[in-house]
C-alpha atoms as a PDB file:
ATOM      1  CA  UNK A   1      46.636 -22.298 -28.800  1.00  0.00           C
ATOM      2  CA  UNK A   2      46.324 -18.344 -29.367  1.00  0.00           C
ATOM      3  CA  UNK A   3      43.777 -18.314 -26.788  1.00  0.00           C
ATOM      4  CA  UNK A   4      45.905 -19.744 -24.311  1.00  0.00           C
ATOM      5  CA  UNK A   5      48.819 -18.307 -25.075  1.00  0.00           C
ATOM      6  CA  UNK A   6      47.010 -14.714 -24.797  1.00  0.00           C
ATOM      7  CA  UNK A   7      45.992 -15.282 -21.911  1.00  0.00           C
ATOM      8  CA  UNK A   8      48.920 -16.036 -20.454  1.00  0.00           C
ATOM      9  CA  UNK A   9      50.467 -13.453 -21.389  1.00  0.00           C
ATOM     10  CA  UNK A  10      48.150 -11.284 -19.189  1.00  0.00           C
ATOM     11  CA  UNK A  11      49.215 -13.511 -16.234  1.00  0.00           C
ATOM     12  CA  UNK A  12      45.939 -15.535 -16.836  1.00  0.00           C
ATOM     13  CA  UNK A  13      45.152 -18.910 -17.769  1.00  0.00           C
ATOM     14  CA  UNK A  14      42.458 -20.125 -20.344  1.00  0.00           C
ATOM     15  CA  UNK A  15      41.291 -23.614 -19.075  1.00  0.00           C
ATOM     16  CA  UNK A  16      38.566 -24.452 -21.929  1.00  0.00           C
ATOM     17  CA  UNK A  17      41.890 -23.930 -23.971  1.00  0.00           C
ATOM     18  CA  UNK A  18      44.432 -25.853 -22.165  1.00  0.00           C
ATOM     19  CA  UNK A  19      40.971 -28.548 -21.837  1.00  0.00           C
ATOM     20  CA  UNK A  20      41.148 -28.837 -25.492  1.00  0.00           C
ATOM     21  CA  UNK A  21      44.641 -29.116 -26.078  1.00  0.00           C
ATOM     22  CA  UNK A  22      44.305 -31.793 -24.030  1.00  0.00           C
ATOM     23  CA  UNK A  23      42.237 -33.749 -26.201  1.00  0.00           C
ATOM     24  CA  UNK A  24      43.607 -32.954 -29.345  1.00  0.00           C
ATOM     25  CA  UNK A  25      47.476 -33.727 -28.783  1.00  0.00           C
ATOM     26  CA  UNK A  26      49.856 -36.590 -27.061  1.00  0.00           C
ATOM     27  CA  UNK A  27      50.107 -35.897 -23.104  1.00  0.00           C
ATOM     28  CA  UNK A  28      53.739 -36.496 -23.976  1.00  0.00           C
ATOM     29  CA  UNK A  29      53.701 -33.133 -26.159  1.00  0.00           C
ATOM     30  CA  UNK A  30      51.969 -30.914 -23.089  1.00  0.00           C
ATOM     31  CA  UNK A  31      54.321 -31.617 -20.506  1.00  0.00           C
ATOM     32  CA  UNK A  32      56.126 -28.911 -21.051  1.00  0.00           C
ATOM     33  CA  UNK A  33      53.652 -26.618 -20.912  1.00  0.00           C
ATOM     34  CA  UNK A  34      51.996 -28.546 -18.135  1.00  0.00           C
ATOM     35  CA  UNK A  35      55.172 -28.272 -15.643  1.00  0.00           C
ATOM     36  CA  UNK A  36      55.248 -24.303 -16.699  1.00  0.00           C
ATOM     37  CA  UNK A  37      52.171 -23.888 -16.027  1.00  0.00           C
ATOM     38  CA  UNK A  38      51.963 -26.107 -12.543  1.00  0.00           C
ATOM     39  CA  UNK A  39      55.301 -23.702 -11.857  1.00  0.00           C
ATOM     40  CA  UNK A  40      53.056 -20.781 -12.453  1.00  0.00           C
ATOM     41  CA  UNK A  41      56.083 -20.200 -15.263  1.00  0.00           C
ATOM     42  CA  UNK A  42      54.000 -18.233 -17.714  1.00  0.00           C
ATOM     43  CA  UNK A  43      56.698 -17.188 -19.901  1.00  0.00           C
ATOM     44  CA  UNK A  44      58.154 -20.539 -19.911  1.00  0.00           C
ATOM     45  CA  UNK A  45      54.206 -21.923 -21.450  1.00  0.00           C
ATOM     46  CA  UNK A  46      54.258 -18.920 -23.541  1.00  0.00           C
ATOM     47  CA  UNK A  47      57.646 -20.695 -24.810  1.00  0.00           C
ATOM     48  CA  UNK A  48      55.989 -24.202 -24.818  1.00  0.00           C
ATOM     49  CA  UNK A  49      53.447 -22.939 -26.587  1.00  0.00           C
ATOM     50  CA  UNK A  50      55.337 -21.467 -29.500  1.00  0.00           C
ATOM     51  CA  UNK A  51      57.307 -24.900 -29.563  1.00  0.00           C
ATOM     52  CA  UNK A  52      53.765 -26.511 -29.867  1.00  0.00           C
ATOM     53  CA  UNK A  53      52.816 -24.081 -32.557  1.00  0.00           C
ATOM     54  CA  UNK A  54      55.819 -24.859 -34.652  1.00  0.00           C
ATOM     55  CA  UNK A  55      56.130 -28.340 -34.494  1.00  0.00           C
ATOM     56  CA  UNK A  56      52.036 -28.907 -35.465  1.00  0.00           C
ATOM     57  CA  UNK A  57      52.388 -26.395 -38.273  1.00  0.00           C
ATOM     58  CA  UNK A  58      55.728 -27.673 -39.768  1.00  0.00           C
ATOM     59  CA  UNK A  59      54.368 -31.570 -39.337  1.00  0.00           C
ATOM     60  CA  UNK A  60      50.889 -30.113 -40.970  1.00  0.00           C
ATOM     61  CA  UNK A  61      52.781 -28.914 -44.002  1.00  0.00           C
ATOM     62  CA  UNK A  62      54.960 -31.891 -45.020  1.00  0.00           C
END
């Protein structure tokens, strides 16, 4: 998720990144940062991203 979220934060976007996201987590969790993205919303997937971030790492540690 770093990578990604790195790289949009220089306007670009890391598709081996997203591509693996997309195989590790529920489509239901990336839509979100799917519609952002489709919007071209960066800061709004930057946000998703976070969300994504905290939720994993929070549900990791219980």
């Amino acid at each position: 998720m770093q990578k990604l979220d790195v790289a949009l934060a220089h306007g670009e976007l890391a598709e081996a990144s997203l591509a693996a996201l997309a195989e590790t987590l529920p489509a239901a969790d990336l839509t979100p940062l799917n519609r952002a993205i489709d919007a071209f919303d960066f800061d709004a997937a930057r946000h998703a991203i976070t969300a994504l971030q905290m939720r994993y790492t929070t549900e990791g540690s219980t």
